[in-house]
C-alpha atoms as a PDB file:
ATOM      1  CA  UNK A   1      52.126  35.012  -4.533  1.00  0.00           C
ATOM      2  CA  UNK A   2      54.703  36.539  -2.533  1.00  0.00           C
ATOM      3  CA  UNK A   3      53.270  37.932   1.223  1.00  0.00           C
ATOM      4  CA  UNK A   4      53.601  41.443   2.355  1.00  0.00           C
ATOM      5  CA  UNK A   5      53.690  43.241   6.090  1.00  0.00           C
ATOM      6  CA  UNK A   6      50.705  43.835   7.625  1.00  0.00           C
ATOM      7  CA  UNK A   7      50.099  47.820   9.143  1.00  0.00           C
ATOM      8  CA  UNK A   8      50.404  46.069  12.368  1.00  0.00           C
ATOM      9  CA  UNK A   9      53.304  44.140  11.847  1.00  0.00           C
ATOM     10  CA  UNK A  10      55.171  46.999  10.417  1.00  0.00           C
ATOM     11  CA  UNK A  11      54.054  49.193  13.413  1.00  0.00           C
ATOM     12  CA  UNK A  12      55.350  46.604  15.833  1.00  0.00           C
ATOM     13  CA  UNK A  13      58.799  46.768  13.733  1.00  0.00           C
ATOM     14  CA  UNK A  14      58.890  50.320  14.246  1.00  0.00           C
ATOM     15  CA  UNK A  15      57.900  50.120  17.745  1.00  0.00           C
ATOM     16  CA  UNK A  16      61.271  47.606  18.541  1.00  0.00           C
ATOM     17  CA  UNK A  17      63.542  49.612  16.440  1.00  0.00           C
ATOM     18  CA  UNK A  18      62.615  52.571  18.438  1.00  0.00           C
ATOM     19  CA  UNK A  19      62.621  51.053  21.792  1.00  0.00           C
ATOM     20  CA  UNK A  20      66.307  49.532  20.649  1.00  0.00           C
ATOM     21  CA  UNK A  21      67.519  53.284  19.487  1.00  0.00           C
ATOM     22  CA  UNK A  22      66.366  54.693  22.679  1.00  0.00           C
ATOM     23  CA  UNK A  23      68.202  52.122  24.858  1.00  0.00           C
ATOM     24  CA  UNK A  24      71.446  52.065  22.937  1.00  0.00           C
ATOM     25  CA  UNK A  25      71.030  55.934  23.147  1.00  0.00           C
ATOM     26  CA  UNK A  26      70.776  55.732  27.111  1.00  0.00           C
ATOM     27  CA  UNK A  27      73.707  53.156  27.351  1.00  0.00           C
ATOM     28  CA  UNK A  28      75.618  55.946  24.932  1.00  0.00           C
ATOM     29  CA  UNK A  29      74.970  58.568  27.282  1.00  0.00           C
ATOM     30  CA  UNK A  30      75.993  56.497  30.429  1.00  0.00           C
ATOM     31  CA  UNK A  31      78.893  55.923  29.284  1.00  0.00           C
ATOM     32  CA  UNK A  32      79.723  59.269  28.149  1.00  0.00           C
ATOM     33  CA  UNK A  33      78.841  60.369  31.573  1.00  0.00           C
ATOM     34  CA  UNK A  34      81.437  57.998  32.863  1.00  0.00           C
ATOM     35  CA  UNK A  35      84.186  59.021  30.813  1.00  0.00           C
ATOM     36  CA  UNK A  36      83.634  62.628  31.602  1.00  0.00           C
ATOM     37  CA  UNK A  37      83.656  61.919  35.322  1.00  0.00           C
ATOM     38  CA  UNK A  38      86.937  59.995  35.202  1.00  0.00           C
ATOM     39  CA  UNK A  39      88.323  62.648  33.157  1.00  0.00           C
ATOM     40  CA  UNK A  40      87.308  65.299  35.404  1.00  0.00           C
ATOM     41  CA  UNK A  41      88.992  62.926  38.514  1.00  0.00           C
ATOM     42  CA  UNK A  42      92.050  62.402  36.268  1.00  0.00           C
ATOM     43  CA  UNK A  43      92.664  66.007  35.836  1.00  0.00           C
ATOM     44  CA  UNK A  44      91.962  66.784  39.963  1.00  0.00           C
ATOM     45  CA  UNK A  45      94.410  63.482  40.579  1.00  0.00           C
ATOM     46  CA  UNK A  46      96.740  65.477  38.609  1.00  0.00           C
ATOM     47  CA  UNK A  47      96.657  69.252  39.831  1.00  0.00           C
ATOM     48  CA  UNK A  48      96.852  67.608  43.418  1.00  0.00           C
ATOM     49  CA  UNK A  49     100.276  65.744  42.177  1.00  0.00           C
ATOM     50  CA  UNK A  50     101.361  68.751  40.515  1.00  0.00           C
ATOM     51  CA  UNK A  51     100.854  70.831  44.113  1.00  0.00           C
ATOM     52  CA  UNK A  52     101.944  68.403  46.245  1.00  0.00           C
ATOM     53  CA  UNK A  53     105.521  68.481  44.181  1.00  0.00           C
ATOM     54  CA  UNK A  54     105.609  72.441  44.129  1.00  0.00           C
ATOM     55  CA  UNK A  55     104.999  72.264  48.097  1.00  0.00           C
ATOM     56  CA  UNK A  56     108.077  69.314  48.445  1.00  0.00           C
ATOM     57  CA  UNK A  57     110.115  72.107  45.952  1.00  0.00           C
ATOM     58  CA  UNK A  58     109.329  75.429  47.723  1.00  0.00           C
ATOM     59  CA  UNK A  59     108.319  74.076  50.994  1.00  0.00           C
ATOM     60  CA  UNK A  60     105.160  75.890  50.950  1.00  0.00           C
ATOM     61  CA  UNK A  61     101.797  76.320  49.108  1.00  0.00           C
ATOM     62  CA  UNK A  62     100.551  78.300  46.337  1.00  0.00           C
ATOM     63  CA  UNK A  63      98.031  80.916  46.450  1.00  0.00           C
ATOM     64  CA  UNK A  64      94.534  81.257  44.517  1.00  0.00           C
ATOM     65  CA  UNK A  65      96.741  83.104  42.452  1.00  0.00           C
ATOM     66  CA  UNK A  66      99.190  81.133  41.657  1.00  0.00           C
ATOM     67  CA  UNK A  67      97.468  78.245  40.993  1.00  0.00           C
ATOM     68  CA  UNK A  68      96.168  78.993  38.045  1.00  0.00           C
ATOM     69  CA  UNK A  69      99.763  79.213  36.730  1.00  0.00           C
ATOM     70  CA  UNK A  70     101.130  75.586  38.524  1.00  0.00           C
ATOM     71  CA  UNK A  71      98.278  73.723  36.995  1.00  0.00           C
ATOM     72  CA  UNK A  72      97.906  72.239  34.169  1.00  0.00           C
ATOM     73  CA  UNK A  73      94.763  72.618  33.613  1.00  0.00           C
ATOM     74  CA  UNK A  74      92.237  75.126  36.358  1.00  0.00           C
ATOM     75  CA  UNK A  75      88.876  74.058  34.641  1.00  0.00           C
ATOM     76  CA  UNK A  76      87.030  70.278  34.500  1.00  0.00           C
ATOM     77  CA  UNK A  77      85.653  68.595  31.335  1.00  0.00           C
ATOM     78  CA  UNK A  78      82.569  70.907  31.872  1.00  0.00           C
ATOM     79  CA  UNK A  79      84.046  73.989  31.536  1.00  0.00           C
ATOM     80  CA  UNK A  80      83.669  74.953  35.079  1.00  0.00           C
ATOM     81  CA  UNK A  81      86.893  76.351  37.160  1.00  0.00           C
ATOM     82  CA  UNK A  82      88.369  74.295  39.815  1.00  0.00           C
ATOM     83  CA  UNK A  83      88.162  75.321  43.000  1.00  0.00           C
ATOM     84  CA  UNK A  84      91.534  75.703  45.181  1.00  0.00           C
ATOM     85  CA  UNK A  85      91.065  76.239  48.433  1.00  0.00           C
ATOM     86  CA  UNK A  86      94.537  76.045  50.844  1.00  0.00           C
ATOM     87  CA  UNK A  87      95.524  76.535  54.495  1.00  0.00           C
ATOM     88  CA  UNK A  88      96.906  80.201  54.448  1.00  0.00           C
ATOM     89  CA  UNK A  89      99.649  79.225  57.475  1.00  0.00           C
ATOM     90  CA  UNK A  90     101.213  77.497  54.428  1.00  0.00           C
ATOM     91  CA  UNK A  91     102.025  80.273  52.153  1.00  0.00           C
ATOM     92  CA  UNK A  92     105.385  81.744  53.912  1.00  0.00           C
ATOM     93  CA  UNK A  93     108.726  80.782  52.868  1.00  0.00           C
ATOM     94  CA  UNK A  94     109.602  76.907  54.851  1.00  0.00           C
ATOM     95  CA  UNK A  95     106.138  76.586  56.639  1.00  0.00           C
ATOM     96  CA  UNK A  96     105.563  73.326  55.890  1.00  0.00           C
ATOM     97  CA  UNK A  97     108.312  72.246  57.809  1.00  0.00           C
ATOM     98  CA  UNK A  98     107.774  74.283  60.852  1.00  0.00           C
ATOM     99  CA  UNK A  99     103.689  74.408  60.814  1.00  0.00           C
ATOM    100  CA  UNK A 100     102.215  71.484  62.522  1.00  0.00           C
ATOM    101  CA  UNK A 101      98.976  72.100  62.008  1.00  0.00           C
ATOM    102  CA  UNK A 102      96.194  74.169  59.706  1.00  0.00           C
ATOM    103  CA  UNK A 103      92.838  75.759  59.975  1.00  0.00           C
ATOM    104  CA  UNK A 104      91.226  73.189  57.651  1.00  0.00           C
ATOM    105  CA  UNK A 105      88.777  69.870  58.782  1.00  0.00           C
ATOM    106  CA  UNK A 106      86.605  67.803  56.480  1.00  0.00           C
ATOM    107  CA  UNK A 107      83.782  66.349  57.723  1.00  0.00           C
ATOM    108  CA  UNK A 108      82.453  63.487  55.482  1.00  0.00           C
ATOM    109  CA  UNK A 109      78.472  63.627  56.250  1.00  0.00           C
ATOM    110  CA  UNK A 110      76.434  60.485  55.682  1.00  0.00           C
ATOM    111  CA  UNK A 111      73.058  62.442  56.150  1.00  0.00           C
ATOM    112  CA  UNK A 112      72.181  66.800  55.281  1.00  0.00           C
ATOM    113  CA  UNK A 113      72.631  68.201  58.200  1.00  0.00           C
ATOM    114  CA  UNK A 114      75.772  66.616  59.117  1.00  0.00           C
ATOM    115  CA  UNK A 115      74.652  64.633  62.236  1.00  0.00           C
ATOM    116  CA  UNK A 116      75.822  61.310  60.984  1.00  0.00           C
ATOM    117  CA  UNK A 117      79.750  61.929  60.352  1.00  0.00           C
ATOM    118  CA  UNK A 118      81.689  58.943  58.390  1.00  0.00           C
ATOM    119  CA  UNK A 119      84.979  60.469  59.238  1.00  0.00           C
ATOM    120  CA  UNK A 120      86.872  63.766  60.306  1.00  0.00           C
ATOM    121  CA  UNK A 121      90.391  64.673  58.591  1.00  0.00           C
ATOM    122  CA  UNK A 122      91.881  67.327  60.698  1.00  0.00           C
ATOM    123  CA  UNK A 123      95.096  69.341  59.585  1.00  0.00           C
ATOM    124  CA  UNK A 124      94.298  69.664  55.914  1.00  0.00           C
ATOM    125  CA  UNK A 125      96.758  71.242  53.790  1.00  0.00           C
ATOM    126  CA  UNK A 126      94.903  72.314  50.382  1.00  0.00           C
ATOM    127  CA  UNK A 127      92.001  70.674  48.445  1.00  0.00           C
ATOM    128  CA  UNK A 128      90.667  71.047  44.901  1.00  0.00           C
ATOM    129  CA  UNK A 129      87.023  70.601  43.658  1.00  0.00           C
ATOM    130  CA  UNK A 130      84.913  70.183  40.324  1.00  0.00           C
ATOM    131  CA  UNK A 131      81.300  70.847  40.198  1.00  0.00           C
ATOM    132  CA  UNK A 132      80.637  67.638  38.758  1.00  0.00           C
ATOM    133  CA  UNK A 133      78.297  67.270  35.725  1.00  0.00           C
ATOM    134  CA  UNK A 134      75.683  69.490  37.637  1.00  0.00           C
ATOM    135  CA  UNK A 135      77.860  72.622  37.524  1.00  0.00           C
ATOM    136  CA  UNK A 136      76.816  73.004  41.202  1.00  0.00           C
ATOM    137  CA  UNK A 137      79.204  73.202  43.815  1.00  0.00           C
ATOM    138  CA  UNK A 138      77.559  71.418  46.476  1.00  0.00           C
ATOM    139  CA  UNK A 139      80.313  71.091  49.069  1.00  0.00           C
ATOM    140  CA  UNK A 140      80.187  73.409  52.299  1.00  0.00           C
ATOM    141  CA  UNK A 141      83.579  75.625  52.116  1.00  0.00           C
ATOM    142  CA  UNK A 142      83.426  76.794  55.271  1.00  0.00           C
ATOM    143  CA  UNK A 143      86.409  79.213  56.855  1.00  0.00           C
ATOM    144  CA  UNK A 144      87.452  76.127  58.883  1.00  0.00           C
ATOM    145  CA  UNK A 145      85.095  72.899  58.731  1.00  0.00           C
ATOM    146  CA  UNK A 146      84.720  71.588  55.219  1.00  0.00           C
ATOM    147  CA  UNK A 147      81.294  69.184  54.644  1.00  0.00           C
ATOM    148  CA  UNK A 148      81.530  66.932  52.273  1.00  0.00           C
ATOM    149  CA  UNK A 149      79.015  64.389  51.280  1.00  0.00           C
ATOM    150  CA  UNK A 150      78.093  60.932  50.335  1.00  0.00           C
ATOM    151  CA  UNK A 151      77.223  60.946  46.770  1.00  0.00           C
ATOM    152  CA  UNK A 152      73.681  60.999  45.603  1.00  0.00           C
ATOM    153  CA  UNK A 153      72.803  63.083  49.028  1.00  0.00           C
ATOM    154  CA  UNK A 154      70.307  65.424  47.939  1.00  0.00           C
ATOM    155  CA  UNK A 155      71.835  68.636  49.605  1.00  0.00           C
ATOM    156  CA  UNK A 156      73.281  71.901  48.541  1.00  0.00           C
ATOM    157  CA  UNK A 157      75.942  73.307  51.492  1.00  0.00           C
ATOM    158  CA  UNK A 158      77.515  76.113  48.745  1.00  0.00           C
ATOM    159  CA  UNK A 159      75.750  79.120  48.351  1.00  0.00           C
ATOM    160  CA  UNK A 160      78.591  81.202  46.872  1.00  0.00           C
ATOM    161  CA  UNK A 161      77.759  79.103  44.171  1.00  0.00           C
ATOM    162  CA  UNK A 162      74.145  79.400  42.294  1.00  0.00           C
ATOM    163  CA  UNK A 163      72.014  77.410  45.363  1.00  0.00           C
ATOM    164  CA  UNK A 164      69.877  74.102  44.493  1.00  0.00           C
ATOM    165  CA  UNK A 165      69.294  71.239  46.326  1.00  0.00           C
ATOM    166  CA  UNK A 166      70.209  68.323  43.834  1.00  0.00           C
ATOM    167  CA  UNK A 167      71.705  65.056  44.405  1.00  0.00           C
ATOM    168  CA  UNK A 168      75.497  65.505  45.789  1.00  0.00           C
ATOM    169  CA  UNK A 169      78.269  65.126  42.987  1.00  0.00           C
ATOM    170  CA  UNK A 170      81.228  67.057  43.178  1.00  0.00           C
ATOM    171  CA  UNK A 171      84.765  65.409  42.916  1.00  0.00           C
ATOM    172  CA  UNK A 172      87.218  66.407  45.560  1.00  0.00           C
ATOM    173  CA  UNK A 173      90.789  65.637  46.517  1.00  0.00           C
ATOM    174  CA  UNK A 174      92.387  66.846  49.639  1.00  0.00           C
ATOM    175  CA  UNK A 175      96.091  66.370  50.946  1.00  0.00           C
ATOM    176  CA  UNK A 176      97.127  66.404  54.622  1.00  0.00           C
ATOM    177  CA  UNK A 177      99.793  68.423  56.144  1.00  0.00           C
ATOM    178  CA  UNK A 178     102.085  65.201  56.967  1.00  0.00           C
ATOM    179  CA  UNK A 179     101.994  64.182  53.343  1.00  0.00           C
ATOM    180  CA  UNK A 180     103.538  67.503  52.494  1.00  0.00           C
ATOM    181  CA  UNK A 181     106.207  66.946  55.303  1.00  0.00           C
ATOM    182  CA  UNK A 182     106.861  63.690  53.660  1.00  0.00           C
ATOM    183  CA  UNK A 183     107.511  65.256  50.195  1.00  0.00           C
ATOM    184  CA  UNK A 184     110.155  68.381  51.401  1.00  0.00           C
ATOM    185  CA  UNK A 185     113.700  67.889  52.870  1.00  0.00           C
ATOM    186  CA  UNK A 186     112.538  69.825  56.134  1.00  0.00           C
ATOM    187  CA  UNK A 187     115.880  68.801  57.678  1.00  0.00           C
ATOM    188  CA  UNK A 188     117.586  71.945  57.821  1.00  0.00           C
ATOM    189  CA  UNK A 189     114.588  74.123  58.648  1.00  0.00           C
ATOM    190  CA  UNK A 190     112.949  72.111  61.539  1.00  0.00           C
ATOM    191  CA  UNK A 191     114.798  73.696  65.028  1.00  0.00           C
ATOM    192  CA  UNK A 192     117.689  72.295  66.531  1.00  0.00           C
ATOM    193  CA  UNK A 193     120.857  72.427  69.019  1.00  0.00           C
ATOM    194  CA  UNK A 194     123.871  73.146  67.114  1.00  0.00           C
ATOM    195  CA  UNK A 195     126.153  72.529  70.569  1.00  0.00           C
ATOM    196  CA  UNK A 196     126.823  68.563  70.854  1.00  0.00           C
ATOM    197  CA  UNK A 197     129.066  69.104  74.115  1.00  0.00           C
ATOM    198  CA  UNK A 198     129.709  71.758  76.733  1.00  0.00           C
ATOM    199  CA  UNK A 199     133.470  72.919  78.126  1.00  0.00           C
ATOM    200  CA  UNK A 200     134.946  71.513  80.942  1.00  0.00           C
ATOM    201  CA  UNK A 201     135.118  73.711  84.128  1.00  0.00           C
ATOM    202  CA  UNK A 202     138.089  74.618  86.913  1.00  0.00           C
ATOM    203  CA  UNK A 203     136.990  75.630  90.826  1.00  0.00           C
ATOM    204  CA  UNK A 204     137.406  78.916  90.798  1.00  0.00           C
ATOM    205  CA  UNK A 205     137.662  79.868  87.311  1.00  0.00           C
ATOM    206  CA  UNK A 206     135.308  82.309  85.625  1.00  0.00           C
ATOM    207  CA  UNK A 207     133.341  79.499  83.269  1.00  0.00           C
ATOM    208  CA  UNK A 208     131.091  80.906  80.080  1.00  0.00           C
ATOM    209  CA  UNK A 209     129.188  78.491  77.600  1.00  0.00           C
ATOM    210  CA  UNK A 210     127.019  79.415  75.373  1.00  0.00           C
ATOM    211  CA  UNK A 211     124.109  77.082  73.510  1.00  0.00           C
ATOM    212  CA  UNK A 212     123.162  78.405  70.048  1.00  0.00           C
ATOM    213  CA  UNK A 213     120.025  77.064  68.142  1.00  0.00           C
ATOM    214  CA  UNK A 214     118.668  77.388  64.286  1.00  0.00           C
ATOM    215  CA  UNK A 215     115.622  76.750  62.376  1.00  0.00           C
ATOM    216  CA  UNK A 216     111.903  76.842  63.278  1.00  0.00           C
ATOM    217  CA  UNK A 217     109.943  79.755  63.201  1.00  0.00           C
ATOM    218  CA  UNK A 218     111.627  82.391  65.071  1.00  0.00           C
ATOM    219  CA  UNK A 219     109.768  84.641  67.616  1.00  0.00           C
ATOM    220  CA  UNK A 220     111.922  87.749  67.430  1.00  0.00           C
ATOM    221  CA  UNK A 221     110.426  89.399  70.491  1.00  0.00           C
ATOM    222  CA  UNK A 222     113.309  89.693  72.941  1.00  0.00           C
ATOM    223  CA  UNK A 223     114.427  86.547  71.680  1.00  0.00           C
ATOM    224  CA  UNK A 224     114.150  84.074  68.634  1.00  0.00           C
ATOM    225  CA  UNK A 225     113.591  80.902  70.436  1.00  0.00           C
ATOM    226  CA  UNK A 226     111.848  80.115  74.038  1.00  0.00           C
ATOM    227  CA  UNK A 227     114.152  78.249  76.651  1.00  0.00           C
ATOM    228  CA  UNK A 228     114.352  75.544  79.343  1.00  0.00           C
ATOM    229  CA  UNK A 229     116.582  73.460  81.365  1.00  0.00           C
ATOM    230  CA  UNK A 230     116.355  70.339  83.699  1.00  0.00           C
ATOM    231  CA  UNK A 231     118.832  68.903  85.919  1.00  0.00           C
ATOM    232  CA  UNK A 232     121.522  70.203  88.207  1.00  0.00           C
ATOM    233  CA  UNK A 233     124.169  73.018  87.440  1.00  0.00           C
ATOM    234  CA  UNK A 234     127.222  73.280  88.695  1.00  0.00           C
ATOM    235  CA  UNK A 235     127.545  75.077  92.081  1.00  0.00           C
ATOM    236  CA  UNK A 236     128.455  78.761  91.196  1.00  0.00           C
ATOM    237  CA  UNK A 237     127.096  78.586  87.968  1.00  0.00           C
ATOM    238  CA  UNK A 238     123.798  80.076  86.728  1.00  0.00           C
ATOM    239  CA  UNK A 239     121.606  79.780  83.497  1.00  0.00           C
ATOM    240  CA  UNK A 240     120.663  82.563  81.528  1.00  0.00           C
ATOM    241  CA  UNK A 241     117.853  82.698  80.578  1.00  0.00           C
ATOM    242  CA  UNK A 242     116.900  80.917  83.983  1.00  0.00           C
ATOM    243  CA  UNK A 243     114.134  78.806  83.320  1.00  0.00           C
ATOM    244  CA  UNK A 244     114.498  75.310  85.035  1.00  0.00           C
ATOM    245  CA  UNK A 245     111.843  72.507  85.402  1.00  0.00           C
ATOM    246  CA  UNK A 246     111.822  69.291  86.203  1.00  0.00           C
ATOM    247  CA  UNK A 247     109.399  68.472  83.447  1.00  0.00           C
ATOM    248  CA  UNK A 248     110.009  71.236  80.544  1.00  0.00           C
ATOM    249  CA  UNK A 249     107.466  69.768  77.851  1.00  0.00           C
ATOM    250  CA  UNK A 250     104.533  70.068  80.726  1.00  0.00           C
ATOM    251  CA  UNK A 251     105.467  74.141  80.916  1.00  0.00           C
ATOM    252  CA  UNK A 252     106.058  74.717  77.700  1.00  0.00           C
ATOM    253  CA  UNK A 253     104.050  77.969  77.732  1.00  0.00           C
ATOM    254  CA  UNK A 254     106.083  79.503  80.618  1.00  0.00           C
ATOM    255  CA  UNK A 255     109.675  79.092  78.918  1.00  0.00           C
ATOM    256  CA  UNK A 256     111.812  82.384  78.683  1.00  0.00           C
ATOM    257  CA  UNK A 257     113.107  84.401  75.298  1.00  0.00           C
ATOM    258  CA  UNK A 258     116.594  84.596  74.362  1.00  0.00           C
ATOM    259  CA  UNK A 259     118.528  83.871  70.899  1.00  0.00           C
ATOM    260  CA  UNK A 260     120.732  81.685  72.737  1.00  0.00           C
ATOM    261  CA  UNK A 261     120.975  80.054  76.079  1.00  0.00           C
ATOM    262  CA  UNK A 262     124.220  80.751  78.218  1.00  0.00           C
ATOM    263  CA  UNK A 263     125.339  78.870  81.478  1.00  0.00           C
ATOM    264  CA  UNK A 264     127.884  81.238  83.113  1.00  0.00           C
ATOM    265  CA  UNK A 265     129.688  82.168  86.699  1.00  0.00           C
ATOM    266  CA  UNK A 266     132.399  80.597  89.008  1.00  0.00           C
ATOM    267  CA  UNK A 267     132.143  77.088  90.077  1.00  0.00           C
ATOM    268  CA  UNK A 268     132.908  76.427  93.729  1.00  0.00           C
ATOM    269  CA  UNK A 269     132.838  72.682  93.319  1.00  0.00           C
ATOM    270  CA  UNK A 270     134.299  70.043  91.403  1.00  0.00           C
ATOM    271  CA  UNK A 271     132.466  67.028  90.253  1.00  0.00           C
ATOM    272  CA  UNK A 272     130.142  66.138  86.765  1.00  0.00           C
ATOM    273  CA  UNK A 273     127.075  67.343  86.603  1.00  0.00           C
ATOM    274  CA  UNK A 274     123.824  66.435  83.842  1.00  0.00           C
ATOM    275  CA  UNK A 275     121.789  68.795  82.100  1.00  0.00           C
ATOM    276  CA  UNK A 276     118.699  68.885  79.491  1.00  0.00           C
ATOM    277  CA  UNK A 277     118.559  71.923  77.574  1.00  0.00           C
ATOM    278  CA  UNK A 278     115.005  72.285  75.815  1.00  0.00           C
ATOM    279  CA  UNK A 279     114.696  75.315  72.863  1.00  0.00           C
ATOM    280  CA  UNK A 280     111.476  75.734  71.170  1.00  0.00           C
ATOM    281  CA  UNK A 281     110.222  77.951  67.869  1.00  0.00           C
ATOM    282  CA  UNK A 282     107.218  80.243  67.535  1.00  0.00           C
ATOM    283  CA  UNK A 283     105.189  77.039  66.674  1.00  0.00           C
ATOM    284  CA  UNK A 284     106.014  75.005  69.855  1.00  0.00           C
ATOM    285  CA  UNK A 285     108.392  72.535  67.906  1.00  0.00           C
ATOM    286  CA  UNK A 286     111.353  71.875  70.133  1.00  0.00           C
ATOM    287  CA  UNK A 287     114.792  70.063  70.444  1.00  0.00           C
ATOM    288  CA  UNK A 288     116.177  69.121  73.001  1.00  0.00           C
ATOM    289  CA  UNK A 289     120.281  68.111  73.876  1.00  0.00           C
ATOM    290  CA  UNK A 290     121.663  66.604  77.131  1.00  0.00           C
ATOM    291  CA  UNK A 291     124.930  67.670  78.284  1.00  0.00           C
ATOM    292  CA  UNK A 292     127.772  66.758  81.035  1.00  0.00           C
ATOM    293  CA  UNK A 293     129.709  69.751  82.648  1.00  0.00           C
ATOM    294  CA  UNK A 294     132.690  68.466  84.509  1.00  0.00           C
ATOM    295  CA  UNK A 295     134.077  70.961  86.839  1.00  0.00           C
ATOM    296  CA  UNK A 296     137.712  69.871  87.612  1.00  0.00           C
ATOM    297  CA  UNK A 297     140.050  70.648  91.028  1.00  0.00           C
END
């Protein structure tokens, strides 16, 4: 007589193959949740590459306009749009190379409010950000300070965005200014002394040398550069413009305008004689060139 399943037994059997279903459904939708998230970081990892070699090209950034165009793709797995946001000193022709700093800090915050800060990135050049899974964008875009938090934080710093407090999970990449230094030939754009030596001099001869400069960002205002000297001229002879220090980086502030620097006069004294000529942009990057002015009989 052959032995059939009891109601009970057959109930338990149900009972395991549900509670087997319903696990191998949760471990299904972990992982699916994974793979989404690394997608969504694959496809930030890339935009950021794909900026970063634009920047190293042009030797500046993108707009929110542009971006959309440069990128391969503008929205994550979700469906959601990236968000770009950029340094705006960045956008003019050769910036990168004579900025040397931006408006934009993260913050990483270990706690809500911020109090507990894991670490500050200053000079930021551009960032882009997904939502994460939550379609939420959680991180605080401020006009300067950027908060960004330890995942699972239960905080919402976005309200340009729809606003709820939910556990922290938006993917971000950011890129410093330096990196974008590294990746464009700034050689010819950063400012420097074309002159490598000066005339030589006779007593009582009219003497005229002038310094020219290039690159950097140019002022424009009575002058494209800012100018200063240290050292001793020859007697007779006179700078123009007449700026001299004997520490020109601690006065930067005070130099004077010109598009070139010009040493000029009579000298009344023969002998050599050492100068430091100092020329500076718009942006306080400088060169700086020593020179030797022999002033024969």
């Amino acid at each position: 007589m052959k032995k059939a399943f009891t109601l009970i037994e057959l109930a338990l059997v149900l009972i395991i193959i549900g509670v087997l279903l319903g696990g191998g459904f949760s471990i299904f939708s972990l992982l699916t949740k994974r793979e989404k998230v690394k997608e969504t970081k694959n496809i930030v990892n890339e935009n950021t590459l794909i900026i970063k070699n634009y920047a190293g090209l042009k030797r500046k950034l993108p707009n929110s306009d542009e971006f959309g165009s440069i990128v391969k793709r503008s929205e994550d797995v979700w469906g959601k749009k990236l968000l770009y946001k950029y340094a705006k000193n960045l956008t003019d022709d050769n910036s990168i190379c004579y900025e040397n700093s931006t408006p934009i800090t993260i913050k990483i915050c270990k706690d809500k409010n911020c109090r507990n800060i894991a670490e500050t990135i200053p000079n930021v050049a551009f960032l882009i950000l997904s939502c994460g899974e939550n379609l939420n964008c959680q991180t605080g875009l401020g006009t300067k300070n950027v908060r960004v938090y330890i995942p699972g934080i239960n905080i919402d710093n976005n309200k340009s965005d729809f606003y709820k407090k939910e556990p922290y999970d938006d993917i971000i990449k950011w890129v410093k200014l330096d990196e974008l230094k590294n990746e464009a030939d700034c050689k010819e754009y950063q400012i420097h002394i074309l002159n490598h030596e000066l005339p030589y001099g006779y007593v009582g001869q009219s003497y005229l040398a002038t310094i020219f400069a290039e690159g950097g960002k140019k002022i424009y205002n009575n002058g494209k550069y800012k100018w200063c000297y240290e050292g001793s001229l020859p007697p007779g002879l006179k700078a123009n413009p007449k700026y001299i220090s004997t520490n020109c980086l601690r006065n930067i502030n005070n130099w004077k305008k010109s598009d070139y620097f010009k040493i000029e006069g009579t000298p009344s004294t023969e002998g050599t004689y050492k100068i430091t000529v100092y020329v500076r942009d718009k942006n306080k990057n400088y060169d700086k060139r020593s020179f030797v002015i022999t002033v024969n009989p």
